[in-house]
Protein backbone atom coordinates (compact mmCIF):
# COMPACT_ATOMS: atom_id res chain seq x y z
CA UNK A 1 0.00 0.00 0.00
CA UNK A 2 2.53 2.27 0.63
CA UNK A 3 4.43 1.46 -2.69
CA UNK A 4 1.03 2.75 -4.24
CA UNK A 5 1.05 5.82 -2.07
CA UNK A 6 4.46 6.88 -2.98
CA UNK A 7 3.71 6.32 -6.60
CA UNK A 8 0.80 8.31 -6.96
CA UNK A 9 2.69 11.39 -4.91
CA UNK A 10 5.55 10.74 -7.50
CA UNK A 11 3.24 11.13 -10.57
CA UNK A 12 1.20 14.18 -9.25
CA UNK A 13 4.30 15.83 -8.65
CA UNK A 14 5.72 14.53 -12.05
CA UNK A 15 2.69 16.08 -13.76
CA UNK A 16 2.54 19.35 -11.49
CA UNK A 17 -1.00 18.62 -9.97
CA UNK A 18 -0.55 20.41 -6.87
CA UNK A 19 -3.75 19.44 -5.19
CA UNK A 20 -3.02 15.66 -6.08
CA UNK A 21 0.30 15.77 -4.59
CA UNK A 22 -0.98 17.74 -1.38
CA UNK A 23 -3.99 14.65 -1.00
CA UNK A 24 -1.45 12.02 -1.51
CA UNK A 25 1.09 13.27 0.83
CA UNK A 26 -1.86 13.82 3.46
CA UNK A 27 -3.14 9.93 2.78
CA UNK A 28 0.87 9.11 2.91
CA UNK A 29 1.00 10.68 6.47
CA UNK A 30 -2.60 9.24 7.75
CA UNK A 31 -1.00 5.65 6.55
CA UNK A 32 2.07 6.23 8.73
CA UNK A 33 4.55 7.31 6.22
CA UNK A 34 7.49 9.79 7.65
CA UNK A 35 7.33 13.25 5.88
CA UNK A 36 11.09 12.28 5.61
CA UNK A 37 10.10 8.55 3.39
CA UNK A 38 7.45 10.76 1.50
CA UNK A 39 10.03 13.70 0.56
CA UNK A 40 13.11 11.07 -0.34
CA UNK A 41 10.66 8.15 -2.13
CA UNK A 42 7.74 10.70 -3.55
CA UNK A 43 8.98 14.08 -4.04
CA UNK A 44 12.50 14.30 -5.05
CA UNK A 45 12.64 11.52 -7.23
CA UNK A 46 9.72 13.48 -9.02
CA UNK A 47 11.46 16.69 -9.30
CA UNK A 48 15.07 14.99 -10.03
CA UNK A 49 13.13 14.10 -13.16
CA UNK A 50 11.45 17.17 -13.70
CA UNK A 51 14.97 19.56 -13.49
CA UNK A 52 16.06 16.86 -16.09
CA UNK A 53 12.83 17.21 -18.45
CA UNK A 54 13.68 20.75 -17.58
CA UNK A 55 16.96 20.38 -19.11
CA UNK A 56 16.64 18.46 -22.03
CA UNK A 57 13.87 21.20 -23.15
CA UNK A 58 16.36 24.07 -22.22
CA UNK A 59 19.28 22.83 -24.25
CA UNK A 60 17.10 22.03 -27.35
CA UNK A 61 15.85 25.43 -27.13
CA UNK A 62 19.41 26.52 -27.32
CA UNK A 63 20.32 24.39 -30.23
CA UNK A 64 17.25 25.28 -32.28
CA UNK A 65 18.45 28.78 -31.92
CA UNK A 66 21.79 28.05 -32.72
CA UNK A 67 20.55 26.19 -35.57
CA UNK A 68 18.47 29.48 -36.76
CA UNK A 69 21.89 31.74 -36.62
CA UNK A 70 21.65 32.93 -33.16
CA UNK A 71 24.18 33.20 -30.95
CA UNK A 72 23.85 31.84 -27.36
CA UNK A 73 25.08 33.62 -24.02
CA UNK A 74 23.16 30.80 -21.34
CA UNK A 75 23.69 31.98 -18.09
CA UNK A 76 23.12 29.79 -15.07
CA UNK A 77 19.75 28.59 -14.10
CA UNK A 78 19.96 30.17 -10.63
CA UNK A 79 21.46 33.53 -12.12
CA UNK A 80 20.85 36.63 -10.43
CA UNK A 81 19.44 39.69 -12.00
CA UNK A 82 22.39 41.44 -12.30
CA UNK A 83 23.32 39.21 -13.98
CA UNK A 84 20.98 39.68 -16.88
CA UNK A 85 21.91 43.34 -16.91
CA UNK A 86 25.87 42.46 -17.12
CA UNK A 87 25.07 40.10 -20.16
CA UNK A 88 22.96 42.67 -21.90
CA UNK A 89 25.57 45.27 -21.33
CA UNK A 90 28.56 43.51 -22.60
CA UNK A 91 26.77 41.14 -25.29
CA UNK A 92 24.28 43.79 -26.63
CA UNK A 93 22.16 40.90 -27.54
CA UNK A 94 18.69 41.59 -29.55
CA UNK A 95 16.91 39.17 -28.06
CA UNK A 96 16.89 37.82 -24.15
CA UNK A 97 15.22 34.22 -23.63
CA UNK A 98 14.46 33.34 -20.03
CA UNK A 99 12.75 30.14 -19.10
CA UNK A 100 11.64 29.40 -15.80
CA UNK A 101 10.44 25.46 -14.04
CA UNK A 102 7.94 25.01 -11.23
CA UNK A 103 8.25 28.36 -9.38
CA UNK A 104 10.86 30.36 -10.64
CA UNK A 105 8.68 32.68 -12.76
CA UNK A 106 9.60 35.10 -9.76
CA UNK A 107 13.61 35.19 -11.21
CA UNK A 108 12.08 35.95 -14.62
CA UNK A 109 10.37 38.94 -12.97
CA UNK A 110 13.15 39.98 -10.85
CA UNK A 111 15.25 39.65 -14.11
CA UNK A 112 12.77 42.26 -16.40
CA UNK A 113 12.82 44.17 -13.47
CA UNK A 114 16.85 44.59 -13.12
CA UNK A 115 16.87 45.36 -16.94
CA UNK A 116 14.24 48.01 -16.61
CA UNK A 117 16.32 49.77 -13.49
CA UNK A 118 19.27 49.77 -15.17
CA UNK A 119 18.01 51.70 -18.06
CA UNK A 120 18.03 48.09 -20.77
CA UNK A 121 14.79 47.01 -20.84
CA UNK A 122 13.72 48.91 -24.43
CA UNK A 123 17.07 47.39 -25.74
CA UNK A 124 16.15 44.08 -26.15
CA UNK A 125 12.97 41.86 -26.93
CA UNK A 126 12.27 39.29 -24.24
CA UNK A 127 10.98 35.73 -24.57
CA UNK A 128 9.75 33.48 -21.91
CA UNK A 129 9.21 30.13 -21.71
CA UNK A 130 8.53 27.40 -19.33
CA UNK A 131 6.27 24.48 -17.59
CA UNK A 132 4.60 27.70 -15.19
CA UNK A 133 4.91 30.42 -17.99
CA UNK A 134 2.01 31.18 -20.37
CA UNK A 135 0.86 34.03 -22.37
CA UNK A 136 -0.78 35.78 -19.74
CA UNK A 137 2.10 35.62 -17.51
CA UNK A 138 4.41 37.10 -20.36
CA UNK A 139 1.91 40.42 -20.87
CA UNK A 140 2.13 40.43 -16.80
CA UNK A 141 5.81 40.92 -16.50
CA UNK A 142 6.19 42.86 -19.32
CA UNK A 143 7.25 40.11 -21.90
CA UNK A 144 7.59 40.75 -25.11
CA UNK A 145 6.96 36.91 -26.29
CA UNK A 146 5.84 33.75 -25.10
CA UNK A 147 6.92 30.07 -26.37
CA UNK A 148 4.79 27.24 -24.99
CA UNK A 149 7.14 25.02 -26.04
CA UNK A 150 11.25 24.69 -26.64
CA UNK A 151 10.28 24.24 -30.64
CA UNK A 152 8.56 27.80 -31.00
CA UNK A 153 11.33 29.50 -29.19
CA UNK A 154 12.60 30.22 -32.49
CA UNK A 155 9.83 31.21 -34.52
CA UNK A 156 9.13 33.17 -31.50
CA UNK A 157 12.56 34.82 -31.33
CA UNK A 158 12.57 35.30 -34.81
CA UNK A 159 8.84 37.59 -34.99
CA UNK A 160 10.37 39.70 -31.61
CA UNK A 161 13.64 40.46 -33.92
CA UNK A 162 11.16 41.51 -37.21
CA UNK A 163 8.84 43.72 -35.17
């Protein structure tokens, strides 16, 4: 039974269903389970696969825009904003892609922002992209494209640099 438990905790977190994983994890506890056997046989195993999904997507995205003629500057995942605005500085780049997994749609945020206090913002076009991200979210934080997927990055990318 607990095999089962674990599994379906695994899955909803796999698949991002929040309320799934937050019922499982609550009949995991009610059966007995540790929070610490739920967290190291549910929920990282989950997200260990997730960051990879996550990565697989991220560096296709970069060689499909490679492919197109563009050149990549990747930054780390966890980069800080400043970041962004030291990149844009010395790179002068036309185009800034930002993707963001699970909940880091606040570093995409805190990213636009940094560019827009340091004066960079109208410089470039910005993309974003991601598992959390969708259009909406993009107008929100000022955006000036969305890809649902690592595949329209490009096409994306390319209709920001025409405008």
């Amino acid at each position: 039974m607990h095999e089962r438990i674990l599994d379906a905790i695994y899955y909803a977190v796999l698949d991002g269903n929040a309320p799934a994983a937050a019922a499982e994890t609550q009949q995991a506890l009610d059966a007995g389970l540790t929070a610490e056997s739920i967290l190291y046989q549910g929920c990282i195993p989950a997200m260990d696969e997730v960051g990879c999904q996550f990565e697989i997507g991220e560096n296709l995205a970069i060689m499909m825009m490679e492919g197109a003629g563009f050149r990549i500057v990747a930054l780390d995942a966890d980069a800080a904003p400043e970041k962004f605005v030291e990149a844009v500085t010395e790179e002068h780049p036309g185009i800034v892609a930002m993707s963001a997994l699970l909940t880091t749609t606040r570093s995409i945020k805190a990213a636009i922002k940094a560019l827009e206090e340091a004066s960079l913002r109208k410089q470039v076009k910005i993309v974003v992209a991601g598992a959390p991200v969708t259009q909406e979210f993009a107008d929100k934080v000022g955006a000036g494209g969305f890809a649902p997927v690592s595949g329209s990055a490009v096409r994306k990318a390319k209709e920001l640099i025409a405008a």
